[in-house]
Protein backbone atom coordinates (compact mmCIF):
# COMPACT_ATOMS: atom_id res chain seq x y z
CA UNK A 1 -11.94 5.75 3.25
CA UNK A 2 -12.47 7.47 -0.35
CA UNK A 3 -10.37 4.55 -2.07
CA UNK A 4 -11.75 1.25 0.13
CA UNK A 5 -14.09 0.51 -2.76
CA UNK A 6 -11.73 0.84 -5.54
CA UNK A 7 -8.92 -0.99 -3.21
CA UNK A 8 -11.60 -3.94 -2.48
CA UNK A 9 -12.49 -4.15 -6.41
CA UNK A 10 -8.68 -4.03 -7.37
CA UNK A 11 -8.10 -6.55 -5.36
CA UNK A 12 -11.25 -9.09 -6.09
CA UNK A 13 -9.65 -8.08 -9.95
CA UNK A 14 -5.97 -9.68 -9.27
CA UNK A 15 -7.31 -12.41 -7.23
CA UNK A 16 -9.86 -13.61 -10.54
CA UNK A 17 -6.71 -12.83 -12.72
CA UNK A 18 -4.19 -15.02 -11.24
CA UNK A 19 -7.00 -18.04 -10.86
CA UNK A 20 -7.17 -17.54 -14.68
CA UNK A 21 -3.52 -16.95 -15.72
CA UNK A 22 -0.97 -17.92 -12.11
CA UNK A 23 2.09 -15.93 -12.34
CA UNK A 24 0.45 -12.90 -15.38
CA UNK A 25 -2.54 -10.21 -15.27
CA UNK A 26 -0.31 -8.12 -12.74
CA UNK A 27 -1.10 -4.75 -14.51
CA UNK A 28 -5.09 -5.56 -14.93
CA UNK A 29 -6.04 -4.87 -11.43
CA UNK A 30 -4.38 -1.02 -11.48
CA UNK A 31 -6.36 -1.06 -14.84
CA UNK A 32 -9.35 -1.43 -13.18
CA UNK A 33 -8.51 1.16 -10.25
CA UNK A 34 -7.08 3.73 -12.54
CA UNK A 35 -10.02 3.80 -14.11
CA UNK A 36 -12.56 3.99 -11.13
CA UNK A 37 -10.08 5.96 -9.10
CA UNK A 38 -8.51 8.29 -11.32
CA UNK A 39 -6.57 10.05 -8.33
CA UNK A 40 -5.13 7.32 -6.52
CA UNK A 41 -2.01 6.86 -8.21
CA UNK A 42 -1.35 10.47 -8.02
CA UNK A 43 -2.64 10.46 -4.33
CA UNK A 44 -0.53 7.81 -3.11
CA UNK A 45 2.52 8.79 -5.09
CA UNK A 46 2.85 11.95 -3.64
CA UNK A 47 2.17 10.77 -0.02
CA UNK A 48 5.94 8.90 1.51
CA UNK A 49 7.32 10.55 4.26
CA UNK A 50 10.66 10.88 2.44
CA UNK A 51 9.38 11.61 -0.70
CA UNK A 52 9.52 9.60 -4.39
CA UNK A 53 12.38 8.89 -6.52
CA UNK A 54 11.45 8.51 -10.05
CA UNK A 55 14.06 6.35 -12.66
CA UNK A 56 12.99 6.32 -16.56
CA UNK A 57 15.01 6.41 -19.48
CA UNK A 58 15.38 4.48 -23.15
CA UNK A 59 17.21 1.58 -21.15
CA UNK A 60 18.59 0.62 -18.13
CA UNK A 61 16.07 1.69 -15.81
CA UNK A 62 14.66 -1.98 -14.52
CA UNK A 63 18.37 -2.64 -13.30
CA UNK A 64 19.28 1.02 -12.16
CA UNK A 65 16.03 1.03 -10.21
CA UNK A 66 16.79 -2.82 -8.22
CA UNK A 67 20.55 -1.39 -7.56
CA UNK A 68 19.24 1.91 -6.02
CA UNK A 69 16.59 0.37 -3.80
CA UNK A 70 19.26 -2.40 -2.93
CA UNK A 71 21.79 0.77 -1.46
CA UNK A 72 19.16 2.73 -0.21
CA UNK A 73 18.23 -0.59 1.85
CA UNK A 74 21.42 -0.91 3.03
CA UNK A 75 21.45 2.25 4.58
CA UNK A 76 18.62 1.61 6.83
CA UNK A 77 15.88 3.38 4.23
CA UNK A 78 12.36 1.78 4.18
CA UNK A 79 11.67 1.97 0.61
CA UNK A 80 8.73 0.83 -1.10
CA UNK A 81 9.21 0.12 -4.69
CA UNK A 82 7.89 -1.63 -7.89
CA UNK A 83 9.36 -5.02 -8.07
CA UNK A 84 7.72 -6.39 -11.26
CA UNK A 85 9.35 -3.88 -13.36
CA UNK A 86 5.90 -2.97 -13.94
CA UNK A 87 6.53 0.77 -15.08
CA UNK A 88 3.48 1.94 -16.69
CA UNK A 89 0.67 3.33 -15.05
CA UNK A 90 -1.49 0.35 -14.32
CA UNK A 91 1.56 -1.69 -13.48
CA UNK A 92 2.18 0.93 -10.76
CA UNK A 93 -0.80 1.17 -9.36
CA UNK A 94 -0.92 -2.45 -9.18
CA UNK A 95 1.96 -2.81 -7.35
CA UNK A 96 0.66 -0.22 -4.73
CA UNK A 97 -2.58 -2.24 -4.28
CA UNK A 98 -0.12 -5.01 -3.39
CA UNK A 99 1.15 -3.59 -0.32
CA UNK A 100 -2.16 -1.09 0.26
CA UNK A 101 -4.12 -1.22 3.48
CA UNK A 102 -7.75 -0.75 3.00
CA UNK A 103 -7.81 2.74 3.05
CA UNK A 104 -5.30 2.68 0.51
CA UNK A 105 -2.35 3.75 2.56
CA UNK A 106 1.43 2.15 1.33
CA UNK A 107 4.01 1.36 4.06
CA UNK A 108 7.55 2.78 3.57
CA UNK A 109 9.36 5.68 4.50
CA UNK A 110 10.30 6.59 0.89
CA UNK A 111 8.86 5.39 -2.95
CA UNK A 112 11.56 4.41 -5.19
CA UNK A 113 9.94 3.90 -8.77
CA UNK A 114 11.07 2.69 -12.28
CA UNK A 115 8.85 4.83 -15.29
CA UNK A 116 8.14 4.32 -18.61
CA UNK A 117 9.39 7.33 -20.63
CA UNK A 118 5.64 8.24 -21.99
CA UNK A 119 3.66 6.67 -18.86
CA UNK A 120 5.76 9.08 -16.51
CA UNK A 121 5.36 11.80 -18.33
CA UNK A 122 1.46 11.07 -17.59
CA UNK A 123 1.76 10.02 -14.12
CA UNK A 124 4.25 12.68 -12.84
CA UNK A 125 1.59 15.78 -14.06
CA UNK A 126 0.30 16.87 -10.64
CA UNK A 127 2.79 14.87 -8.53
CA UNK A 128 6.44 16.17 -7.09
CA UNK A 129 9.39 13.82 -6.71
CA UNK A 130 12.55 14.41 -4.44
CA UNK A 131 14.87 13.15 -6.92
CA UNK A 132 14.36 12.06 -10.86
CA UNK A 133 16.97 10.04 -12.45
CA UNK A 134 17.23 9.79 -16.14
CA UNK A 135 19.81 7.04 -17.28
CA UNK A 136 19.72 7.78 -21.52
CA UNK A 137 18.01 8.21 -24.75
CA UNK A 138 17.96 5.58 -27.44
CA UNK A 139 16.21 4.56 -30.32
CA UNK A 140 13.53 2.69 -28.82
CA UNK A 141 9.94 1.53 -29.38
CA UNK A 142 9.66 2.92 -32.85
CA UNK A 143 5.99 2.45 -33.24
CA UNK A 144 5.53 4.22 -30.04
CA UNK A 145 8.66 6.62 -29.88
CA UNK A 146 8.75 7.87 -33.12
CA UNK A 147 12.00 9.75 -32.79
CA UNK A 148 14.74 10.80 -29.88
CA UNK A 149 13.49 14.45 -29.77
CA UNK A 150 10.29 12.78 -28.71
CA UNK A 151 11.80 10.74 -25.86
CA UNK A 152 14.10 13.82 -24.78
CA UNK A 153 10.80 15.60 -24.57
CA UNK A 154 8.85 12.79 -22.25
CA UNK A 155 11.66 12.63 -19.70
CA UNK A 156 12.10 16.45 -19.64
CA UNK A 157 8.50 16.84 -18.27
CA UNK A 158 9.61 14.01 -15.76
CA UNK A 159 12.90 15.68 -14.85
CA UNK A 160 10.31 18.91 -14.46
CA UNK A 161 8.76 17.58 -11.96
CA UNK A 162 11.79 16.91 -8.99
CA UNK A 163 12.20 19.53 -6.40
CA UNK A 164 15.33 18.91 -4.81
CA UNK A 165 17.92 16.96 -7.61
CA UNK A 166 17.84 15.54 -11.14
CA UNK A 167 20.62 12.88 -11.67
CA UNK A 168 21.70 12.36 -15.37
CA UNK A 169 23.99 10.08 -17.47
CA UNK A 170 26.77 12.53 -18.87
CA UNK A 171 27.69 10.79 -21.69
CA UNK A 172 23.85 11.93 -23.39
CA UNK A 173 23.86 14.63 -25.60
CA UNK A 174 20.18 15.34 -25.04
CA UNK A 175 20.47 14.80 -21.13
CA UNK A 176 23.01 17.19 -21.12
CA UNK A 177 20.73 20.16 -22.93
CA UNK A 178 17.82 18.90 -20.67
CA UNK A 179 19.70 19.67 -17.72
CA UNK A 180 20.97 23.19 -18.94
CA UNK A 181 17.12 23.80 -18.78
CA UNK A 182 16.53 22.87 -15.47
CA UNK A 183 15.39 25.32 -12.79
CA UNK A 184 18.27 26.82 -11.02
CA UNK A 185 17.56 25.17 -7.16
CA UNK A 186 17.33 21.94 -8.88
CA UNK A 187 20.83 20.21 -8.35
CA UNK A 188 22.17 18.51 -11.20
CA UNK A 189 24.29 15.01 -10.09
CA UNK A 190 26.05 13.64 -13.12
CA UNK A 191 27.36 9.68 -13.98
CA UNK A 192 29.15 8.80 -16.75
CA UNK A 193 32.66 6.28 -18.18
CA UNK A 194 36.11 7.01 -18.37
CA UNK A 195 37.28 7.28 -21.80
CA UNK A 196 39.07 4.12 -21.63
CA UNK A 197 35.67 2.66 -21.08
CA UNK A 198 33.81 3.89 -24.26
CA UNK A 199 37.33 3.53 -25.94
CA UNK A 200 36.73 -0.53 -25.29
CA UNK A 201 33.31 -0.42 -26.33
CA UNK A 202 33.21 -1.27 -30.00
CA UNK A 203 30.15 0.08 -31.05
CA UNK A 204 29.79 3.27 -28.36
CA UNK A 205 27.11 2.96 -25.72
CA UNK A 206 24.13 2.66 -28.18
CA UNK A 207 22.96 6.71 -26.93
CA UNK A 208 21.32 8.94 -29.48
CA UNK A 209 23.85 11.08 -29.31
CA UNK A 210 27.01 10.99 -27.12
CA UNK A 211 28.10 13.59 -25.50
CA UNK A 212 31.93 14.89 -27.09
CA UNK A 213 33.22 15.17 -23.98
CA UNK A 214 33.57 12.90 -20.81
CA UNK A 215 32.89 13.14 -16.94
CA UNK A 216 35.62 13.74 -14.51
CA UNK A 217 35.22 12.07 -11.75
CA UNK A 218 35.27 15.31 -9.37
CA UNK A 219 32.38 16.24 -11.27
CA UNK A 220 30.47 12.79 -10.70
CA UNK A 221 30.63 9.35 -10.04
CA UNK A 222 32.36 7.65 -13.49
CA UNK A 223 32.71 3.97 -14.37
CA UNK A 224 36.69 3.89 -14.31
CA UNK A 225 37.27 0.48 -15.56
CA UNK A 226 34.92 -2.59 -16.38
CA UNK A 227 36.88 -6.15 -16.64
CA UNK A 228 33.34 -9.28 -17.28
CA UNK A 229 31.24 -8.46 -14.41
CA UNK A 230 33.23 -6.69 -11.94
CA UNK A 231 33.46 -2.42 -12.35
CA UNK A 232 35.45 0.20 -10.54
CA UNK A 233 33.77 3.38 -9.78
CA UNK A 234 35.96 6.88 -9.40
CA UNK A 235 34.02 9.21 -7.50
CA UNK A 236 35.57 12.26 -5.72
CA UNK A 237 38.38 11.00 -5.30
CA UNK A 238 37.58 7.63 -3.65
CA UNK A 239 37.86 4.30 -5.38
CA UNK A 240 35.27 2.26 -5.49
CA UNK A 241 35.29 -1.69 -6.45
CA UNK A 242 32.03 -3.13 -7.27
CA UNK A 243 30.38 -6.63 -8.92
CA UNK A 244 27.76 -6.52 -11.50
CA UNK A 245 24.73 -9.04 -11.69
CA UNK A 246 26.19 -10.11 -15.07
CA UNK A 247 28.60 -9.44 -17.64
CA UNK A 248 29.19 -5.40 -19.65
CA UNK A 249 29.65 -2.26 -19.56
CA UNK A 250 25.86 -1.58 -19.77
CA UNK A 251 25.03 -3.23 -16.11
CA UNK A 252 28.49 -0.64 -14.71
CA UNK A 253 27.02 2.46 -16.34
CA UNK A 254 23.86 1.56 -14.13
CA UNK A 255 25.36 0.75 -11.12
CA UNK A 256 27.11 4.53 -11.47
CA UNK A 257 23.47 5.84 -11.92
CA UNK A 258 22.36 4.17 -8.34
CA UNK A 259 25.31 5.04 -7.11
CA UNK A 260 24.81 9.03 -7.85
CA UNK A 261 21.12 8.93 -7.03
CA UNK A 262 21.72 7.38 -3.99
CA UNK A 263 24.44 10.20 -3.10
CA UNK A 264 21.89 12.51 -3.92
CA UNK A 265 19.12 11.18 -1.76
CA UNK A 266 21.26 10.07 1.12
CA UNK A 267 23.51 13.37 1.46
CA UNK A 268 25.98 12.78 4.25
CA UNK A 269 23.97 9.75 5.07
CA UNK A 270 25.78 7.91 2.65
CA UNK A 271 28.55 5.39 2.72
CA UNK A 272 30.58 4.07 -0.32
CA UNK A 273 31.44 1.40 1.14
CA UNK A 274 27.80 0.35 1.76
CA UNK A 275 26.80 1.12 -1.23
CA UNK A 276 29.50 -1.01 -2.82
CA UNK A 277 28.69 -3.99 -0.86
CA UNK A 278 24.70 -3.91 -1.92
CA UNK A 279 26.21 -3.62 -5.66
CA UNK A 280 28.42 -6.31 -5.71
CA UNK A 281 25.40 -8.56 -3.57
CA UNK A 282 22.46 -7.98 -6.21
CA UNK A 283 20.91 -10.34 -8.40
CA UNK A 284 20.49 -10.30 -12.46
CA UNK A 285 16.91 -8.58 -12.81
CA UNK A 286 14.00 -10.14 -14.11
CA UNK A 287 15.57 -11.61 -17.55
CA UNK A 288 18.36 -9.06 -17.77
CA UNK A 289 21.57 -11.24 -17.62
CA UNK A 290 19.33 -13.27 -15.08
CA UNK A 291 21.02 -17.33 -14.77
CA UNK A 292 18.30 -19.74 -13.60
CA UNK A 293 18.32 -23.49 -13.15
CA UNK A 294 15.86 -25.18 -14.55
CA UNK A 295 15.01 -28.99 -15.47
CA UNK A 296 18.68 -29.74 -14.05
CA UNK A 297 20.71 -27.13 -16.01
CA UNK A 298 21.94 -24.12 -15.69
CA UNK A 299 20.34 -21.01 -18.18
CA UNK A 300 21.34 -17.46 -18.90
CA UNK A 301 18.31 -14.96 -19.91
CA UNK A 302 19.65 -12.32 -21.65
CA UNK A 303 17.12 -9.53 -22.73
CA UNK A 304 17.11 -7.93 -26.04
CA UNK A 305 14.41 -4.54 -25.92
CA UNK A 306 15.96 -2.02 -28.48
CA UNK A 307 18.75 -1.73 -31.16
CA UNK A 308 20.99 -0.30 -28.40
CA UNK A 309 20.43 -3.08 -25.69
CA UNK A 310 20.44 -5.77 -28.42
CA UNK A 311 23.94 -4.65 -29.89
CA UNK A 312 25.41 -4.19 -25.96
CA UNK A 313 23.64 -7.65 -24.61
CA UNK A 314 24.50 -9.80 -27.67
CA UNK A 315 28.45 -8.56 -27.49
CA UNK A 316 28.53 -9.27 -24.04
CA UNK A 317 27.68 -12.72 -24.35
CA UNK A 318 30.82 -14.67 -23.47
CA UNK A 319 33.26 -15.78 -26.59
CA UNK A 320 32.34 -19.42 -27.37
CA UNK A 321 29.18 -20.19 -26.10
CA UNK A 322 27.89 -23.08 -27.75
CA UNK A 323 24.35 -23.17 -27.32
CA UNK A 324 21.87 -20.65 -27.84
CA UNK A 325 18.57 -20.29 -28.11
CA UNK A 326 17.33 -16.87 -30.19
CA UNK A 327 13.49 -15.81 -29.95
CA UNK A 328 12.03 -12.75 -30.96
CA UNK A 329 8.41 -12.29 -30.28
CA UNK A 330 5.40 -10.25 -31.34
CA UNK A 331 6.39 -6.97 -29.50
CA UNK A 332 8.87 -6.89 -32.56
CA UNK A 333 5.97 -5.75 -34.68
CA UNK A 334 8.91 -5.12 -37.16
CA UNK A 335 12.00 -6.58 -37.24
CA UNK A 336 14.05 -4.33 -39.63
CA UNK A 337 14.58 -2.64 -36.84
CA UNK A 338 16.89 -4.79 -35.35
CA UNK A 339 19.35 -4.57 -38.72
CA UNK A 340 21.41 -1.26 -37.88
CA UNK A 341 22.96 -4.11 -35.07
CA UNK A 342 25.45 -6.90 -35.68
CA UNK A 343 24.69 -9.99 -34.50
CA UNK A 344 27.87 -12.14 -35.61
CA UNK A 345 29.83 -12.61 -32.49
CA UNK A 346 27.04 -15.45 -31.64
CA UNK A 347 28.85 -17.26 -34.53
CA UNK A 348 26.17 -20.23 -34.25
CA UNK A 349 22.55 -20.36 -32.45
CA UNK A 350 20.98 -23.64 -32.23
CA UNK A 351 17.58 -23.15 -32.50
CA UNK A 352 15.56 -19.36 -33.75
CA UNK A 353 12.46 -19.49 -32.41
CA UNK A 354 9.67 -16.93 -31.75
CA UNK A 355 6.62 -15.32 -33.55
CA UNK A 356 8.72 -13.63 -36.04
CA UNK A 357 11.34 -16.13 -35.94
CA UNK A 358 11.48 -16.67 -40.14
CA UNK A 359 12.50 -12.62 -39.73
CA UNK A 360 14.92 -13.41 -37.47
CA UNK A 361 16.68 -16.10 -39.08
CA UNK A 362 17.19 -13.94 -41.78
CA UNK A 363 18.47 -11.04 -39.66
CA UNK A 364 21.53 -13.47 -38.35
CA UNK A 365 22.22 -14.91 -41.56
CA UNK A 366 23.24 -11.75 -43.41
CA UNK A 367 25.38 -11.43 -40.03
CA UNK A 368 27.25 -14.54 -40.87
CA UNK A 369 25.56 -16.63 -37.85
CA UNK A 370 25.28 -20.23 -38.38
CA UNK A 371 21.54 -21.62 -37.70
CA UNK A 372 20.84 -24.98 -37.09
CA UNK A 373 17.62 -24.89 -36.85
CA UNK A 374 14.09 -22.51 -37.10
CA UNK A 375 11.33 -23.69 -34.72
CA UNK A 376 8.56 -20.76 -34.91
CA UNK A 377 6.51 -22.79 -31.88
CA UNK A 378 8.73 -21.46 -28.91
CA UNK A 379 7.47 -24.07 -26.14
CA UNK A 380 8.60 -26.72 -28.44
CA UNK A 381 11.80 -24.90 -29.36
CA UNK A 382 12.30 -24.25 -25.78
CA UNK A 383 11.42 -28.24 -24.29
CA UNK A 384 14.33 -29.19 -26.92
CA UNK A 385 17.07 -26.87 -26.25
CA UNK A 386 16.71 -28.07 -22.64
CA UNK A 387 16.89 -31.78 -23.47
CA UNK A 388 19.98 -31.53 -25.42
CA UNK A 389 23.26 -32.27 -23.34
CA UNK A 390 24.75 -29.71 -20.87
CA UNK A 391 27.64 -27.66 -23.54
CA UNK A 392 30.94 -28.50 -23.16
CA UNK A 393 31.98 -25.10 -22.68
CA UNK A 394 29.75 -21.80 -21.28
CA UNK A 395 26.38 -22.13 -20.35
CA UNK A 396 23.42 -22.70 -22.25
CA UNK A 397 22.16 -18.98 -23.34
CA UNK A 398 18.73 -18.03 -24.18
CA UNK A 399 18.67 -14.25 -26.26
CA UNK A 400 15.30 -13.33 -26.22
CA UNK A 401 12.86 -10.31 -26.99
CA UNK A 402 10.17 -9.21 -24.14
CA UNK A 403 7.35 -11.47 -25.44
CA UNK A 404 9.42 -14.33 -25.77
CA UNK A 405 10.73 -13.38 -22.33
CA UNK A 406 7.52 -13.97 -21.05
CA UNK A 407 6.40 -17.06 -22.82
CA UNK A 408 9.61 -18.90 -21.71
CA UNK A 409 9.39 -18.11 -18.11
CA UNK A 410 5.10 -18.88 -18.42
CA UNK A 411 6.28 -21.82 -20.20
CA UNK A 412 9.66 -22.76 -17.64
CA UNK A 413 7.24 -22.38 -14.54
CA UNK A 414 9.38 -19.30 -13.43
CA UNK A 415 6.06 -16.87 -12.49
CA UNK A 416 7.73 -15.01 -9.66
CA UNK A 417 8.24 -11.29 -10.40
CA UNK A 418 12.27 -11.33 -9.19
């Protein structure tokens, strides 16, 4: 009874937003409630039957999070989750007002959340998770995150907060120390490659700092081998085939983090063979190597958030593809941060489009990339990469930074969370 109000208010709030803007204004209505009801989020968070399991991390976490929920689904769990990749901590309060009844209460047996390095660190003060998973640290967010040591610090008071298991990517220097300093009952569960793996990556695996040493896989689960978008998992001895929603090494490294967090939560519960089979069944998320048809074609999103995920999605791109489409938007407040990465395996982009698209340009030139043409006004530059013929070869790609992510799919129609 305590939260009716605020629930009735949140919810008059989301129903006004999406009259004025279908499809956005999904994190104003939590907005509104956090501020209100200060102790909902906390309240709620801390009230599944089976507990919460909190994901955060530099990168990786929107995809890590969808795989987990996918196994833990498989396995008969009733998990309630946030599917909007909304991961601060309006976002996550609206997307328990989405599923709330009027007293405030959230259906599902278990809360499987995605956080935002700094917004977790906030939101987990006062509220105890089962399980934390933390997939890395990067260089990320610069005008937020102003160095790693920072970001190490934000996920340690996350990690601080699970009271049964903390699962963490191997291959991270500063994961590693964070988990020396964990609480002795708090089991550590480890993921990591094979060094064959991060001997085919040609630029590392955009951490920090990498770990000098790799994972054996009686120590964890470890991403054996990764051939496009298909991944083979070596974990205690088993064997493990999986697919990935879309092409490198990136996407396997997160399956191996669901796949350890869901060992974690499941315990003898837990089948690698159903957990394989959700892996290889789940979609691209939200942008993230997502393929769409629209206006009669087929599309690849491919996200670019950091230096790190920029470098890993722009190599993965397949050899050859004709077309693409390159927009970075104002979340890029500045662009020279995107110039420790190397940009030239694109070889041509068609059209560079975005807020800070002159910037941008620039950036791909000095990497050798040939530009037809700069078209700042993204709907425009969007309306005529469609209406160009289909490519002869590879699908038409569109690289593009969170803003721009946005604007296309406002802009395509596409206003469905996933």
């Amino acid at each position: 009874m305590r939260y009716a109000p605020a629930i009735l208010v949140g919810r008059l709030t989301r129903f006004a937003a999406r009259l004025r803007k279908p499809g956005g204004g999904s994190a104003v209505p939590g907005l509104v409630v956090n501020r209100i009801a200060p102790g909902y989020l906390k309240r709620t968070l801390s009230g599944f039957p089976q507990g919460l399991v909190a994901v955060s991390g530099s990168s990786g976490k929107s995809t890590t999070t969808k795989m987990l929920v996918a196994i833990l689904r498989a396995h008969g769990v009733d998990v309630f989750t946030n599917p909007s990749t909304a991961n601060i901590s309006q976002g996550l309060t609206s997307a328990l007002l989405e599923r709330a009844d009027w007293r405030g209460r959230v259906p599902g047996d278990m809360a499987v959340f995605e956080m935002d390095e700094g917004h977790g660190a906030l939101v987990m003060q006062g509220v105890d998770a089962r399980v934390v998973t933390l997939t890395n640290v990067m260089v990320d967010q610069i005008d937020r995150f102003h160095d790693s040591e920072m970001v190490a610090g934000m996920l340690a008071k996350i990690a601080s907060r699970a009271h049964e298991a903390v699962v963490v990517n191997a291959d991270d220097g500063y994961l590693e120390r964070l988990a020396a300093g964990l609480r002795p009952e708090v089991r550590v569960h480890r993921f990591g490659v094979s060094e064959t793996v991060l001997g085919a990556a040609p630029r590392g695996l955009g951490h920090a700092e990498t770990s000098p040493r790799r994972l054996e896989p009686a120590d964890g689960t470890v991403v054996a081998s990764v051939d496009g978008a298909s991944a083979v998992l070596a974990d205690r001895g088993a064997s493990v085939p999986i697919g990935l929603p879309a092409r490198g090494t990136h996407y396997a490294v997160d399956a191996a983090a669901a796949y350890a967090t869901a060992a974690a939560v499941l315990g003898e519960r837990f089948s690698s063979d159903t957990a394989a089979a959700a892996l290889s069944a789940i979609p691209a998320v939200f942008g993230r190597g997502e393929r769409v048809r629209v206006r009669g074609q087929e599309v690849d999103f491919v996200l670019v958030q950091n230096p790190a995920s920029y470098q890993l999605n722009v190599d993965s791109i397949a050899p050859g593809t004709e077309q693409i489409l390159f927009a970075i938007g104002s979340d890029v407040r500045d662009p020279s941060y995107f110039w420790p990465t190397d940009a030239s395996s694109l070889g041509r982009v068609s059209i560079v489009s975005g807020s800070k698209a002159n910037e941008a340009a620039l950036m791909l030139a000095y990497d050798g990339v040939a530009i037809d043409r700069v078209e700042p006004d993204l709907a425009r530059a969007i309306d005529d990469f469609l209406a160009t013929p289909a490519p002869t070869s590879g699908v038409k790609t569109i690289v593009f930074s969170a803003d721009s992510m946005r604007r296309t799919r406002a802009h395509l129609g596409l206003t469905g969370a996933e």
